[in-house]
C-alpha atoms as a PDB file:
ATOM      1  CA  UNK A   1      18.954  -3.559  20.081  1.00  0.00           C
ATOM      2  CA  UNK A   2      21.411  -6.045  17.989  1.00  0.00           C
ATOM      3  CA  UNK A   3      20.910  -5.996  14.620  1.00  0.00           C
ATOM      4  CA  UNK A   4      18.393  -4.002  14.646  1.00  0.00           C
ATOM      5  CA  UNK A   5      19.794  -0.888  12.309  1.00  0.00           C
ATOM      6  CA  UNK A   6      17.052  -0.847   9.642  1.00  0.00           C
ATOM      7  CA  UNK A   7      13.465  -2.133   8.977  1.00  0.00           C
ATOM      8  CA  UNK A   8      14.756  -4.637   6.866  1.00  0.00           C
ATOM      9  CA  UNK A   9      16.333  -6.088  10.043  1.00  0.00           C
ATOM     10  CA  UNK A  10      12.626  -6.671  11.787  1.00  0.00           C
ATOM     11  CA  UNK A  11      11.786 -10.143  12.748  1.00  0.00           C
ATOM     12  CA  UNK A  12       8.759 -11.542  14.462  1.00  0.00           C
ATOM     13  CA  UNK A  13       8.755  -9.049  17.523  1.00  0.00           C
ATOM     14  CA  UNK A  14       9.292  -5.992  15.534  1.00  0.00           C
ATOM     15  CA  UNK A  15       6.529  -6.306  12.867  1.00  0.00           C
ATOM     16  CA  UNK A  16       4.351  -7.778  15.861  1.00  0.00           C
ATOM     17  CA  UNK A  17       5.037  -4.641  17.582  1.00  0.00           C
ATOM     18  CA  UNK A  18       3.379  -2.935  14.016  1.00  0.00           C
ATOM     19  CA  UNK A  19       0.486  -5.052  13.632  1.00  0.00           C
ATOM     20  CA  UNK A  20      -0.320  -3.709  16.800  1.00  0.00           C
ATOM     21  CA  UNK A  21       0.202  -0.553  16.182  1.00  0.00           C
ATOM     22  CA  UNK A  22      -2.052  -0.893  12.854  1.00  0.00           C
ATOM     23  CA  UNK A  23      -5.188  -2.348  15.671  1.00  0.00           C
ATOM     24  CA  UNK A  24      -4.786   0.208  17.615  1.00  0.00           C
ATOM     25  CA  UNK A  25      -5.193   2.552  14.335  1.00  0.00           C
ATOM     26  CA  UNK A  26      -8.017   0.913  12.968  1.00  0.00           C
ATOM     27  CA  UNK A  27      -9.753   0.396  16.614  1.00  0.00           C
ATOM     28  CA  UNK A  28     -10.120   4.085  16.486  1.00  0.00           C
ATOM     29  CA  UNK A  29     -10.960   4.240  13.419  1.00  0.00           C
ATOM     30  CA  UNK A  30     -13.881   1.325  13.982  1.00  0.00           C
ATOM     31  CA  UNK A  31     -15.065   3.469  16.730  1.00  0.00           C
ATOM     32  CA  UNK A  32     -15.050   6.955  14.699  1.00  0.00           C
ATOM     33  CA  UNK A  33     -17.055   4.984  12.222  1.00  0.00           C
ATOM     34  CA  UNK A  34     -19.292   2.783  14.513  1.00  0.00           C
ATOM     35  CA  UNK A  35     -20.480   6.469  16.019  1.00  0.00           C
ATOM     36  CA  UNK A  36     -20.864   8.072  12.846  1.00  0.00           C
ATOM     37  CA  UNK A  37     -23.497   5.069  11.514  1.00  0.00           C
ATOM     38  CA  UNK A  38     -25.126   4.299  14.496  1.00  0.00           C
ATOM     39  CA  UNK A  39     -24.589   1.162  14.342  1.00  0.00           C
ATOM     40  CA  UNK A  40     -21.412  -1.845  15.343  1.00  0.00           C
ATOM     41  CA  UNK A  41     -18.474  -1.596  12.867  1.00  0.00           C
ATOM     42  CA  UNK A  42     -15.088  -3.939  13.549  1.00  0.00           C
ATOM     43  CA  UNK A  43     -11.776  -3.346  12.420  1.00  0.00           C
ATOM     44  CA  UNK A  44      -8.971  -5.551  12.710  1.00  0.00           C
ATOM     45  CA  UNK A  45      -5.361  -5.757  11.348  1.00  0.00           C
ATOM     46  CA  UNK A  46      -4.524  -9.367  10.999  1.00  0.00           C
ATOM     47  CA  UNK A  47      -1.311  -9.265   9.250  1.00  0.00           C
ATOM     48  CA  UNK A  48       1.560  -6.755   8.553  1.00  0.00           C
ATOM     49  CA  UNK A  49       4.371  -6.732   6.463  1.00  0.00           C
ATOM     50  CA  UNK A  50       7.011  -4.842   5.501  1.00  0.00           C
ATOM     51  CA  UNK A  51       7.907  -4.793   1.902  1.00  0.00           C
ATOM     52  CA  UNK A  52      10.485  -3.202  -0.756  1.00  0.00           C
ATOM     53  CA  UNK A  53       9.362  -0.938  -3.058  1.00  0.00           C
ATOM     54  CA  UNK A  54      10.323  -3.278  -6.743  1.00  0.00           C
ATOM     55  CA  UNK A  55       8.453  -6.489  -4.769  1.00  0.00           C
ATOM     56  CA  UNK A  56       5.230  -4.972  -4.330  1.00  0.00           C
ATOM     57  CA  UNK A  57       3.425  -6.570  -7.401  1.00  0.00           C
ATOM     58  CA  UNK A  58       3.790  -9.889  -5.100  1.00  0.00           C
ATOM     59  CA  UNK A  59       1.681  -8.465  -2.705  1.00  0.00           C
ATOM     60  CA  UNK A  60      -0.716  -6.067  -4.385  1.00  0.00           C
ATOM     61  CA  UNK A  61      -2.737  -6.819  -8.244  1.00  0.00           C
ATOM     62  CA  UNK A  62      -1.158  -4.006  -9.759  1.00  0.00           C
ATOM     63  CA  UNK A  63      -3.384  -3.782 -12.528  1.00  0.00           C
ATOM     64  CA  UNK A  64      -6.024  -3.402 -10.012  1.00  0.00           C
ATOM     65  CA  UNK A  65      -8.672  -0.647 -10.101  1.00  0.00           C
ATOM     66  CA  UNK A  66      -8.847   0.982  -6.611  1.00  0.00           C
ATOM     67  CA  UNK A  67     -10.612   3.531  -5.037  1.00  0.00           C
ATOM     68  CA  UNK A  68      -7.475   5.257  -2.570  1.00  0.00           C
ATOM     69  CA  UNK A  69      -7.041   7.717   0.090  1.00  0.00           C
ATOM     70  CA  UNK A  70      -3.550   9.036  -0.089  1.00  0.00           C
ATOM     71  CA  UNK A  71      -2.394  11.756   2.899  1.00  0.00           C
ATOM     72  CA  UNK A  72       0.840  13.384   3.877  1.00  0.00           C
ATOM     73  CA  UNK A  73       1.998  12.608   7.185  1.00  0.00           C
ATOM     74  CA  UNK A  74       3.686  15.705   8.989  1.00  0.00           C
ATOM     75  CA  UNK A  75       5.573  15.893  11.978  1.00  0.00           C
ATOM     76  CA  UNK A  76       5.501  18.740  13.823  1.00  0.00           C
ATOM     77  CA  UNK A  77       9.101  18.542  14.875  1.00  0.00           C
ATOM     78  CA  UNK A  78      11.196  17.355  11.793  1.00  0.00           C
ATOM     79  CA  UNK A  79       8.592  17.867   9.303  1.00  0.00           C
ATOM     80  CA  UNK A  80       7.401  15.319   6.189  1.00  0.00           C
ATOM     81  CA  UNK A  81       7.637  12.145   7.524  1.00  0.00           C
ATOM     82  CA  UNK A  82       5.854  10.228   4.797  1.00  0.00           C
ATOM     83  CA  UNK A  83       2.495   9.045   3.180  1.00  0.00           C
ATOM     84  CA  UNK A  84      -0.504   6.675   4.267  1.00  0.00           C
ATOM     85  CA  UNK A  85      -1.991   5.611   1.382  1.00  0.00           C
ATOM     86  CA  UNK A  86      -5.849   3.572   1.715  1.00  0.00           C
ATOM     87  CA  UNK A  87      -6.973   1.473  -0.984  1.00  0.00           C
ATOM     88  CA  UNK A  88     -10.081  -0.356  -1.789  1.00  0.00           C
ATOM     89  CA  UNK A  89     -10.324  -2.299  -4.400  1.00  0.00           C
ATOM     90  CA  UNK A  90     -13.149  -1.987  -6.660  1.00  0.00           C
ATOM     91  CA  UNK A  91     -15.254  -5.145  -5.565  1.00  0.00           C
ATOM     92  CA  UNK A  92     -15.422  -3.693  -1.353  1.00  0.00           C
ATOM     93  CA  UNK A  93     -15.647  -0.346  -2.695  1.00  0.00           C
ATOM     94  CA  UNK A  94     -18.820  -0.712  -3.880  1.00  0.00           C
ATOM     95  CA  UNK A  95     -19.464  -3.258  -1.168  1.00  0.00           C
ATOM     96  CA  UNK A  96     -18.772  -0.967   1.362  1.00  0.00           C
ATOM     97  CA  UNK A  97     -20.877   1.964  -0.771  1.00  0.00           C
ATOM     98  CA  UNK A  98     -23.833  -0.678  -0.458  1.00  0.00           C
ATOM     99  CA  UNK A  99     -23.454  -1.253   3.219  1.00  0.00           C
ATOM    100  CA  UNK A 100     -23.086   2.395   3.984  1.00  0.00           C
ATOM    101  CA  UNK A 101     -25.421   4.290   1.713  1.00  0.00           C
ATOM    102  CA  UNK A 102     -27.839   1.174   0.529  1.00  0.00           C
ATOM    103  CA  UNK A 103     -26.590   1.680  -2.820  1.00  0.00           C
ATOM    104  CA  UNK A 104     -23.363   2.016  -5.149  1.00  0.00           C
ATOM    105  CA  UNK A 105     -24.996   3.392  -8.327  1.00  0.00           C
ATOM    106  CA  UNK A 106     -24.031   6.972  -7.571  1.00  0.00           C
ATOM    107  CA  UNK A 107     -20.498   7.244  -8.301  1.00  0.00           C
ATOM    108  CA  UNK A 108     -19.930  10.858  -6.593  1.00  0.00           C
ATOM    109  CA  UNK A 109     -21.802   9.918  -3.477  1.00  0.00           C
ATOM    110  CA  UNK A 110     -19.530   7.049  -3.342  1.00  0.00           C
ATOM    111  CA  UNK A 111     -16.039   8.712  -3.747  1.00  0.00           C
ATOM    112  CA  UNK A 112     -17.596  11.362  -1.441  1.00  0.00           C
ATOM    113  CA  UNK A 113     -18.172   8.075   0.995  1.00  0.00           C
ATOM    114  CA  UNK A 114     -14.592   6.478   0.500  1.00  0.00           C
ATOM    115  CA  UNK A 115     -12.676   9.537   1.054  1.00  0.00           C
ATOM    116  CA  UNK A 116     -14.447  10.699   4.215  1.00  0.00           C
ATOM    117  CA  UNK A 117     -13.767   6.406   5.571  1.00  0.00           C
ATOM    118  CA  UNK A 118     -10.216   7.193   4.685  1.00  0.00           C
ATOM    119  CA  UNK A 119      -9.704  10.600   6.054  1.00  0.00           C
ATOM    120  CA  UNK A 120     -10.884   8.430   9.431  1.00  0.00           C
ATOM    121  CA  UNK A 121      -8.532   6.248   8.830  1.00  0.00           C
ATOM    122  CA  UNK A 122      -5.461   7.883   8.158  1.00  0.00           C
ATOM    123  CA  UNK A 123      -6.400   9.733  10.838  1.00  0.00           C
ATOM    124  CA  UNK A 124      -6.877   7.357  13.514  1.00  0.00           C
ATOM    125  CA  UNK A 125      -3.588   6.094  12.167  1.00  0.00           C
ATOM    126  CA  UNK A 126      -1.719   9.547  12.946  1.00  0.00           C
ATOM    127  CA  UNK A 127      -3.157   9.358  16.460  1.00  0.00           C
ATOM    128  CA  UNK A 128      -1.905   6.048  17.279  1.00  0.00           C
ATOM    129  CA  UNK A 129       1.601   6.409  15.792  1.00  0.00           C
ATOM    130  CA  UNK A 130       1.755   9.482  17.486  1.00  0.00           C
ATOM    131  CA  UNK A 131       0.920   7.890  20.677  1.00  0.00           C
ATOM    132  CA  UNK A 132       3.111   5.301  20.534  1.00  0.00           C
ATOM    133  CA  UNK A 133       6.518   7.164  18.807  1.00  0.00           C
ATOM    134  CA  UNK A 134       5.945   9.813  21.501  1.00  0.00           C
ATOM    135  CA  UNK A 135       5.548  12.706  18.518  1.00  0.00           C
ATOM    136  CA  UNK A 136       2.848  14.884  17.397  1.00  0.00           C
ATOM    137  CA  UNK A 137       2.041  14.077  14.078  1.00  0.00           C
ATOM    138  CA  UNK A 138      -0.828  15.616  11.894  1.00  0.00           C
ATOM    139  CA  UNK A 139      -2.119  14.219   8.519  1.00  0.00           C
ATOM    140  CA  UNK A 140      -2.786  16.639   5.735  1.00  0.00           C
ATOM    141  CA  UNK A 141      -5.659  16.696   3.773  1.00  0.00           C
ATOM    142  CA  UNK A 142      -6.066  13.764   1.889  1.00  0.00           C
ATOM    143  CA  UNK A 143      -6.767  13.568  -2.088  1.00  0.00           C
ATOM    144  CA  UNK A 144      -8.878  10.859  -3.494  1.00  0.00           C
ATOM    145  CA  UNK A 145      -8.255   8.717  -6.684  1.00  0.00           C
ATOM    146  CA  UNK A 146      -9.517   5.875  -8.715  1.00  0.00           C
ATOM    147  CA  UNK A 147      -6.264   4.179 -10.708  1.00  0.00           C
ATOM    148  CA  UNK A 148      -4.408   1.403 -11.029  1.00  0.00           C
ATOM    149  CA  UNK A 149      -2.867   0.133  -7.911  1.00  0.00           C
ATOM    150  CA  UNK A 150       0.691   0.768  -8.900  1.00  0.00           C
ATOM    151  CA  UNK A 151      -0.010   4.444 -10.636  1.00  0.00           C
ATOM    152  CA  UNK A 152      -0.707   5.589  -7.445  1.00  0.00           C
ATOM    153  CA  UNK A 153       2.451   3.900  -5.195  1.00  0.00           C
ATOM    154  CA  UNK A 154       4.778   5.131  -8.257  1.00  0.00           C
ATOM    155  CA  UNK A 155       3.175   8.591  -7.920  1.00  0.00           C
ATOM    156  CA  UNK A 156       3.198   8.725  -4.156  1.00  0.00           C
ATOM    157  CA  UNK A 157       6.834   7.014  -3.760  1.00  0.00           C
ATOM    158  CA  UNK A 158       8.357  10.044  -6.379  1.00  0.00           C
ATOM    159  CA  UNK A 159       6.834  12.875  -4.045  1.00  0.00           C
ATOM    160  CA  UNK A 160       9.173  11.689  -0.961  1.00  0.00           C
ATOM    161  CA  UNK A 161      11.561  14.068  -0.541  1.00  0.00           C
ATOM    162  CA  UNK A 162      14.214  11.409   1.134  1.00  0.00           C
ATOM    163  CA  UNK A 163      14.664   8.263  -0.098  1.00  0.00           C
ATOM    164  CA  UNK A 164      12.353   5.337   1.046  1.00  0.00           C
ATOM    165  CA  UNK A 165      13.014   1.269  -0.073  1.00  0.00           C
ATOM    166  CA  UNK A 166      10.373   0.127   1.786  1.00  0.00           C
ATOM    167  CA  UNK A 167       6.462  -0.067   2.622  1.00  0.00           C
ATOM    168  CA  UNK A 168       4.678  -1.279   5.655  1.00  0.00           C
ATOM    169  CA  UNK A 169       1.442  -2.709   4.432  1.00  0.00           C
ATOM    170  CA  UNK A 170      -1.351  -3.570   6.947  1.00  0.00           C
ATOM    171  CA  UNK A 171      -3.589  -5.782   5.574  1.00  0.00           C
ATOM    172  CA  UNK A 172      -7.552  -4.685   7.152  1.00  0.00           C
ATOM    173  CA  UNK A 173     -10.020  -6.035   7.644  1.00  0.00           C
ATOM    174  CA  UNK A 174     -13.568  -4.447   8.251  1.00  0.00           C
ATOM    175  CA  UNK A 175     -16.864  -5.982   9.828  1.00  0.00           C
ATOM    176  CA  UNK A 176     -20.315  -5.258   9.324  1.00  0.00           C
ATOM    177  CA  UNK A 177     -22.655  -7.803  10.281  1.00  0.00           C
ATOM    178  CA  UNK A 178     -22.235 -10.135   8.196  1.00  0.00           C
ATOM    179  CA  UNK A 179     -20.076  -8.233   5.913  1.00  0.00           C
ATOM    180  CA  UNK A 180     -16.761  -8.251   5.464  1.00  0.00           C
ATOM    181  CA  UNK A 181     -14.400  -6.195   3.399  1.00  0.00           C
ATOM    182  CA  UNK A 182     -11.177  -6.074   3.050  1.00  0.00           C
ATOM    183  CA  UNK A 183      -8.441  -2.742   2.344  1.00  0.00           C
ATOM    184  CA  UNK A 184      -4.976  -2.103   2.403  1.00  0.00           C
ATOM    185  CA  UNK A 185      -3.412   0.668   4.636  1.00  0.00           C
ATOM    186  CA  UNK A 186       0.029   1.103   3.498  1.00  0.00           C
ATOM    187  CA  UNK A 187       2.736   3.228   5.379  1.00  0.00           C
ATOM    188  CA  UNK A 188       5.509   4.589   3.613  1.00  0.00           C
ATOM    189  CA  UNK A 189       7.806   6.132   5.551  1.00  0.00           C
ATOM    190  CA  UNK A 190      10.550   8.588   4.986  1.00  0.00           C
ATOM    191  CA  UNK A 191      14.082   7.979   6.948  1.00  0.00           C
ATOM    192  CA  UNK A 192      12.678  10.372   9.272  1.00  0.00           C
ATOM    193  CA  UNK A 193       9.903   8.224  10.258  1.00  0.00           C
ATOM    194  CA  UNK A 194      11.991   4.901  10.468  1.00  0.00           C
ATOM    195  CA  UNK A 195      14.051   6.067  12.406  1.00  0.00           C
ATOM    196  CA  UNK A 196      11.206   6.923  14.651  1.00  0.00           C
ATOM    197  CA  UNK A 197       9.619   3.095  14.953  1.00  0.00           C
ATOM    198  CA  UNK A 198      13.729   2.092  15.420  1.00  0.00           C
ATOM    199  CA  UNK A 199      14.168   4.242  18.990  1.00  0.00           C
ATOM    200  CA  UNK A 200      10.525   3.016  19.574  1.00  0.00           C
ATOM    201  CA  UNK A 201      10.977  -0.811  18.867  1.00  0.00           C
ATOM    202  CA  UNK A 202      15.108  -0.583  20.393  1.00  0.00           C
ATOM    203  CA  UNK A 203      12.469   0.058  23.786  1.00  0.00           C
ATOM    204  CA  UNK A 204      10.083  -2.926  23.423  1.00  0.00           C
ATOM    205  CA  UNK A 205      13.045  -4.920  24.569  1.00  0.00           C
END
């Protein structure tokens, strides 16, 4: 592919080519979820973006309580390969508490609620990235936090063994009935990983 030597090279196509592989992510995670209740639950991706690392304030509030999910992605071949990290913030956590368990007043039973949605999640998200990149990739298990936004990026971005400039930042949306929530998944990949979605994307055309 021309000009295609980095993820700061994607245009249209490329991060197209993400979005769908954050629906196809969160439409397993929907159904995981929509089995689990016993009852409809929608999931839907309707943006992505890819975004360096100093420019992330412009898309996340990070002074922002969140309730977040963070797991290791591993690769079974090359090892690490980076970190989802899940975030609600506070308003459709406790939305989402309310929907799922009636109430939000117990703070444990809602952590206890978050993580297990985001260990879904970030699973789901393994299975589809696996699919598509052709590898088998596992997440680890995940570790649940309330902070500010950017406390947790900082701390997740310093564990990466390689370097990484950039994160890929699908912007969810989830459907109940009437209800609608809203969380971030964000991707940050190691070189390893990139170079991954590269060979998959240098395909597409």
């Amino acid at each position: 592919m021309i000009g295609l030597h980095s993820i700061e090279d994607f245009g249209e196509m490329e991060l197209d080519a993400l979005k769908e592989l954050g629906n196809i992510g969160v439409g397993k995670a929907a159904t995981s979820l929509s089995q689990m209740l016993g009852r409809r639950i929608e999931m839907s991706v309707p943006e992505a973006v890819i975004v360096k690392i100093p420019e992330l304030h412009k898309y996340i509030n990070a002074e922002e309580m969140v309730a977040g999910v963070v797991t290791g992605l591993e690769d079974i071949e090359n090892g690490h390969s980076g970190f989802l990290y899940i975030t609600f913030p506070e308003k459709s956590s406790k939305k989402l508490a309310e929907i799922l368990l009636g109430d939000s007043s117990d703070e444990e039973m809602v952590d206890s609620t978050l993580m297990e949605i985001g260990n879904i999640l970030s699973s789901s998200f393994c299975d589809a990235a696996a699919e598509m990149l052709g590898i088998v990739l596992l997440p680890t298990p995940p570790s649940f936090g309330r902070d500010f936004a950017i406390a947790v990026i900082d701390a997740v971005v310093s564990q990466l063994a390689e370097k990484s400039d950039y994160v890929v930042i699908f912007e969810t949306k989830l459907e109940e009935s009437e209800n609608e929530i809203e969380a971030l998944v964000m991707l940050i990949p190691n070189e390893k990983f990139v170079s991954y979605i590269l060979k998959l994307l240098g395909m597409v055309e």
